[in-house]
Protein backbone atom coordinates (compact mmCIF):
# COMPACT_ATOMS: atom_id res chain seq x y z
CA UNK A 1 21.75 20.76 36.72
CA UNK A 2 18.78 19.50 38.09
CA UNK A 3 18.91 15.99 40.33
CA UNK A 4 16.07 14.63 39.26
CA UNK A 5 16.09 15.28 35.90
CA UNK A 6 19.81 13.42 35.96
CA UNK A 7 18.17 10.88 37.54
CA UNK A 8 15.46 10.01 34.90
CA UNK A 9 18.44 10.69 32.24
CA UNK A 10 20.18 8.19 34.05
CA UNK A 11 17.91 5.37 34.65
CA UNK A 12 16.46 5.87 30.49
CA UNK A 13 19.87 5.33 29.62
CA UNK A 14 20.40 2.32 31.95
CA UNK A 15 17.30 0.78 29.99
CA UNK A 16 18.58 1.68 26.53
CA UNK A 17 22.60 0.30 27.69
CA UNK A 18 20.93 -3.19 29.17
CA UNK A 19 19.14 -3.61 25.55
CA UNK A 20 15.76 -3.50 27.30
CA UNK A 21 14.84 -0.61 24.74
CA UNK A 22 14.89 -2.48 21.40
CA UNK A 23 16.21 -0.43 18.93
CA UNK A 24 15.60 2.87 19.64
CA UNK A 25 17.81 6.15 19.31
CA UNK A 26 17.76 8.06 22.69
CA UNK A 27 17.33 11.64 21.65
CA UNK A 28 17.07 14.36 24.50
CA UNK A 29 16.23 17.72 24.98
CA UNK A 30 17.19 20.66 27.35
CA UNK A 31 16.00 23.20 28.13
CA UNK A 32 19.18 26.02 28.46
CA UNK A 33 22.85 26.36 27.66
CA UNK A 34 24.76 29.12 29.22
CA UNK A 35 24.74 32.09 29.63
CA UNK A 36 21.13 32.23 31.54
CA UNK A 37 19.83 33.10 33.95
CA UNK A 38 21.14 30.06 37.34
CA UNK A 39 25.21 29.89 35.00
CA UNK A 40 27.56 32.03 33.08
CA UNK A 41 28.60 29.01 31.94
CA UNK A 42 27.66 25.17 30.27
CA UNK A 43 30.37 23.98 33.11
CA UNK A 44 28.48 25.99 35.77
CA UNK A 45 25.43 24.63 34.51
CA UNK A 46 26.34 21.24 34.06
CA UNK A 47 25.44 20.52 30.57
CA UNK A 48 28.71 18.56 29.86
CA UNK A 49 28.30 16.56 32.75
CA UNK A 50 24.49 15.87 32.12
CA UNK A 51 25.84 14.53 28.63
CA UNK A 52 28.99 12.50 29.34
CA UNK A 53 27.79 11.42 32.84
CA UNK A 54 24.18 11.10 32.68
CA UNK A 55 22.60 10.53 29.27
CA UNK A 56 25.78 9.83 26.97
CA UNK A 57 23.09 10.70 23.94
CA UNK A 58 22.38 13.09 21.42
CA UNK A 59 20.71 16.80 23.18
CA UNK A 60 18.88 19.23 21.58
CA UNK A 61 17.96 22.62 22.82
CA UNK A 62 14.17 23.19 22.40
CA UNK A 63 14.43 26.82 22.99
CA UNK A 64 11.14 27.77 22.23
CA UNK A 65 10.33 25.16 25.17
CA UNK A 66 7.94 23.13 22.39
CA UNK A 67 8.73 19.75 23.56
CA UNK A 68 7.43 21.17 27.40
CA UNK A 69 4.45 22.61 25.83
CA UNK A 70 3.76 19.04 23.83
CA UNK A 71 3.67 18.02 28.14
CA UNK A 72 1.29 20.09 29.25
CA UNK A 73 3.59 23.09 29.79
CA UNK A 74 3.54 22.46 33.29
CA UNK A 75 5.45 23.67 36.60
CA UNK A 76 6.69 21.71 39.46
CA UNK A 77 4.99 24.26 41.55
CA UNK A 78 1.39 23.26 40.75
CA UNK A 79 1.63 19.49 40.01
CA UNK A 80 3.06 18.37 42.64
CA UNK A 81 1.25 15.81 44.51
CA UNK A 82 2.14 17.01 48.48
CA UNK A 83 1.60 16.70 51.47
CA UNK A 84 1.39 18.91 54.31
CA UNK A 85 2.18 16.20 56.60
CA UNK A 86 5.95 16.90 58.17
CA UNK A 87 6.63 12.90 58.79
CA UNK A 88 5.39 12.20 55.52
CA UNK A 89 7.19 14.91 54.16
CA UNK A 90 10.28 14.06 55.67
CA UNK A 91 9.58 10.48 55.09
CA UNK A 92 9.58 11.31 51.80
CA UNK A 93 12.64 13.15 50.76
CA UNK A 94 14.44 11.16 53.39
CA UNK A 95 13.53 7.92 50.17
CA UNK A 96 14.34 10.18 47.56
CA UNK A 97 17.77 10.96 49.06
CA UNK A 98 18.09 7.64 49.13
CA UNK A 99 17.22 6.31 45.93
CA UNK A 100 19.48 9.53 44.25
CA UNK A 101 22.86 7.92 47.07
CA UNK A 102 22.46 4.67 45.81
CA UNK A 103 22.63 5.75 42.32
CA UNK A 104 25.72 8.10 42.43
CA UNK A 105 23.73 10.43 41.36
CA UNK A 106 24.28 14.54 42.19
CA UNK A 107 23.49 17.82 40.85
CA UNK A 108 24.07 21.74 41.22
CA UNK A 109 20.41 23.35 41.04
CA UNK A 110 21.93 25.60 38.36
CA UNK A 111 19.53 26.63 35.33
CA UNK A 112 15.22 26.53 35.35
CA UNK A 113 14.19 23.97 37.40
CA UNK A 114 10.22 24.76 37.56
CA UNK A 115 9.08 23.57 34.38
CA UNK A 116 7.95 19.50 34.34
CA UNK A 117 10.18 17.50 31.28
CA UNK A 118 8.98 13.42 30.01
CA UNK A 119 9.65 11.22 28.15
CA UNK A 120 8.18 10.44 24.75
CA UNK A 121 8.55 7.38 22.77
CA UNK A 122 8.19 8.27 18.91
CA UNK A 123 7.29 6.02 16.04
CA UNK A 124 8.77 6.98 12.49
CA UNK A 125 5.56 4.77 11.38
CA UNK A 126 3.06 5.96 14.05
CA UNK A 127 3.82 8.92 15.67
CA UNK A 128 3.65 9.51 19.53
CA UNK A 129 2.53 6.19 20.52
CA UNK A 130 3.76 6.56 24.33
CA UNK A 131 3.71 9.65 26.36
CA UNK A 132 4.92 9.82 30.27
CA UNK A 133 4.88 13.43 31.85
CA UNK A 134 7.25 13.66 34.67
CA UNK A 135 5.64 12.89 38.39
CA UNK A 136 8.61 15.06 40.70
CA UNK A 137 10.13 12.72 42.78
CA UNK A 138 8.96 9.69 41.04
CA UNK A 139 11.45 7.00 39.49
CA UNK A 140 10.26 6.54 35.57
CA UNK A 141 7.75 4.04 34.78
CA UNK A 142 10.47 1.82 33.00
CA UNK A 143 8.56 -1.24 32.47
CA UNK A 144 5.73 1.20 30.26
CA UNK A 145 8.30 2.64 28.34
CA UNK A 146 10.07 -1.32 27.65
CA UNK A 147 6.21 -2.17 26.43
CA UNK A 148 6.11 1.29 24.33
CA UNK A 149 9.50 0.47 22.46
CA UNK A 150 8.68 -3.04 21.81
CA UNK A 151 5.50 -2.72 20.78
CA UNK A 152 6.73 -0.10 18.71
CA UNK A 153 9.40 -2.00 17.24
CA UNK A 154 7.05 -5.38 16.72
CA UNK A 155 5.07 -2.80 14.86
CA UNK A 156 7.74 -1.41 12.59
CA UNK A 157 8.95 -5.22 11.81
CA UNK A 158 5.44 -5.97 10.69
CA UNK A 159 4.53 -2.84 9.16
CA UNK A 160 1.46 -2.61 11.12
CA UNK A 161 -0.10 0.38 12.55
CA UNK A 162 -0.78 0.33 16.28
């Protein structure tokens, strides 16, 4: 579905393929399989491609939408930082378009697109020790999430608690 979400798929996975990630499992989660409400079906909504294309990892459905609740259960409609400003805004997606060319990266706008994902980095020892709730239109803040799984992983080797 969803560009950006393909793109912060795509550039976690880009982290975790260059070894930057330690050794970490890349788990995610979605939101919908077909049938709902934007595709009859996965191919119309682009989970296969998400997958194989995207974020070659293991998905899980969080039907109940827990993992977006864990977030803040928040909507792209009322945290997005905007501006009213027509250069900027033009300016703006003008980058993003951009950014998304230069990394191959596509999408169809099938499926529920309003609801704000993350990323989490999970500790088997500590819990939830990093937390990053998506910023729409933002690239991820990959150098926080390199210090999250190698502290997390200096932690685990040690058998300290952070």
């Amino acid at each position: 579905g969803w560009v950006l979400c393909r793109e912060e798929a795509y550039d976690l996975s880009a982290l975790y393929k260059e070894g930057k990630l330690g050794d970490v499992s890349l788990i995610g989660i979605i939101k919908e399989v077909a049938p709902c409400s934007g595709a009859k079906t996965d191919e119309e909504l682009g989970v296969g491609v998400f997958e194989n294309t995207y974020f070659p990892h293991q998905l899980y459905q969080d039907e109940d939408q827990v993992f977006y609740k864990f977030l803040g259960d928040r909507r792209i409609t009322s945290d997005v930082k905007f501006s009213w400003n027509p250069f900027s805004i033009w300016r703006g997606f003008k980058a993003l378009g951009e950014r998304l060319k230069a990394k191959k990266i596509d999408g169809n706008y099938k499926g529920e697109g309003l609801v704000l994902g993350g990323i989490v980095v999970f500790s088997p020892i500590n819990g939830v020790v990093y937390t990053y709730k998506e910023d729409t239109g933002s690239e991820i803040p990959a150098e926080a999430i390199i210090d999250a799984c190698i502290n997390m992983a200096a932690q685990k080797s040690t058998g300290d608690e952070m």
